[in-house]
Protein backbone atom coordinates (compact mmCIF):
# COMPACT_ATOMS: atom_id res chain seq x y z
CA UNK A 1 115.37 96.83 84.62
CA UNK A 2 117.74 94.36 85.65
CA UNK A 3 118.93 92.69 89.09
CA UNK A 4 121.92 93.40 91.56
CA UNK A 5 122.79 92.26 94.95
CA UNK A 6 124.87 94.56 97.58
CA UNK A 7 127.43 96.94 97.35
CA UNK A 8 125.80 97.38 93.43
CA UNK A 9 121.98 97.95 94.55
CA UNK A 10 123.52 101.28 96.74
CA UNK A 11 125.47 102.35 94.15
CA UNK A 12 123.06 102.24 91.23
CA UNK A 13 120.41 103.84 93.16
CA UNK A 14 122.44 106.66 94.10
CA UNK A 15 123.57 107.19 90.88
CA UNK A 16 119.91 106.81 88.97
CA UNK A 17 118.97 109.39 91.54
CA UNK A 18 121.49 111.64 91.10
CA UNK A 19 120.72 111.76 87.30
CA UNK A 20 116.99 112.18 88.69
CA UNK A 21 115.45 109.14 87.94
CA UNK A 22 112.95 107.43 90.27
CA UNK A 23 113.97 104.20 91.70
CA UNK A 24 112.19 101.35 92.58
CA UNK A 25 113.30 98.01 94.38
CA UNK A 26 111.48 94.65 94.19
CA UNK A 27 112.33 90.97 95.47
CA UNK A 28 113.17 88.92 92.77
CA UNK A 29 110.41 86.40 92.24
CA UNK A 30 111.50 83.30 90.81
CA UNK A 31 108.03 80.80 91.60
CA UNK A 32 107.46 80.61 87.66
CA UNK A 33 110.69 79.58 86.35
CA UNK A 34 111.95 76.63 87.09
CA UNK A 35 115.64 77.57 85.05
CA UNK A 36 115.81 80.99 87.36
CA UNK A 37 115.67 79.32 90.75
CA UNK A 38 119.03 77.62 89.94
CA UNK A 39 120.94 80.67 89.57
CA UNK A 40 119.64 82.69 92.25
CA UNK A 41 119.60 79.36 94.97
CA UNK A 42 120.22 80.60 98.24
CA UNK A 43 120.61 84.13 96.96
CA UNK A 44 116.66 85.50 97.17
CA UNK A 45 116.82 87.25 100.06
CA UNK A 46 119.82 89.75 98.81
CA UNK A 47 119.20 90.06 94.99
CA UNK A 48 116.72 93.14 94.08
CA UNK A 49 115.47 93.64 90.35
CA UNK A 50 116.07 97.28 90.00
CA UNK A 51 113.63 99.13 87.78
CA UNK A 52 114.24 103.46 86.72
CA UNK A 53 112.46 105.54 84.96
CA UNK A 54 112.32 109.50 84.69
CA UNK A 55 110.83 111.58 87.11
CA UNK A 56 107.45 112.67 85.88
CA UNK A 57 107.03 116.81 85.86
CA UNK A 58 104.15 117.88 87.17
C-alpha cells in the first residue's frame, strides 16, 4: 500500500498489472488524523492510496 498522485497512479497500475497483480484505488481519507490533513491540504481530490496484491487462481 502506499499513495501517489498523477502521472505515478497510471504508471504503477500498469506496471502491478503487467506483473499480474490486482489493483485497487481508494480516496485517501484523512478525517482521523489531524497531522495527515496538513500534508495532503488541497491535494484530496488527486492523491489515491494504491493497494496490490496477487491475483487469486481459481
Amino acid at each position: 500500500m502506499f499513495s501517489a498522485t498523477e502521472p505515478r497512479i497510471s504508471e504503477s497500475v500498469e506496471m502491478y498489472e503487467s506483473l499480474g497483480m490486482e489493483v485497487l484505488l481508494e480516496d485517501i481519507e484523512t478525517e482521523n488524523d489531524e497531522d495527515c490533513n496538513e500534508c495532503v491540504n488541497g491535494f484530496e481530490d488527486t492523491i489515491k492510496v494504491i493497494y496490490t496484491r496477487p491475483k487469486r487462481v481459481e
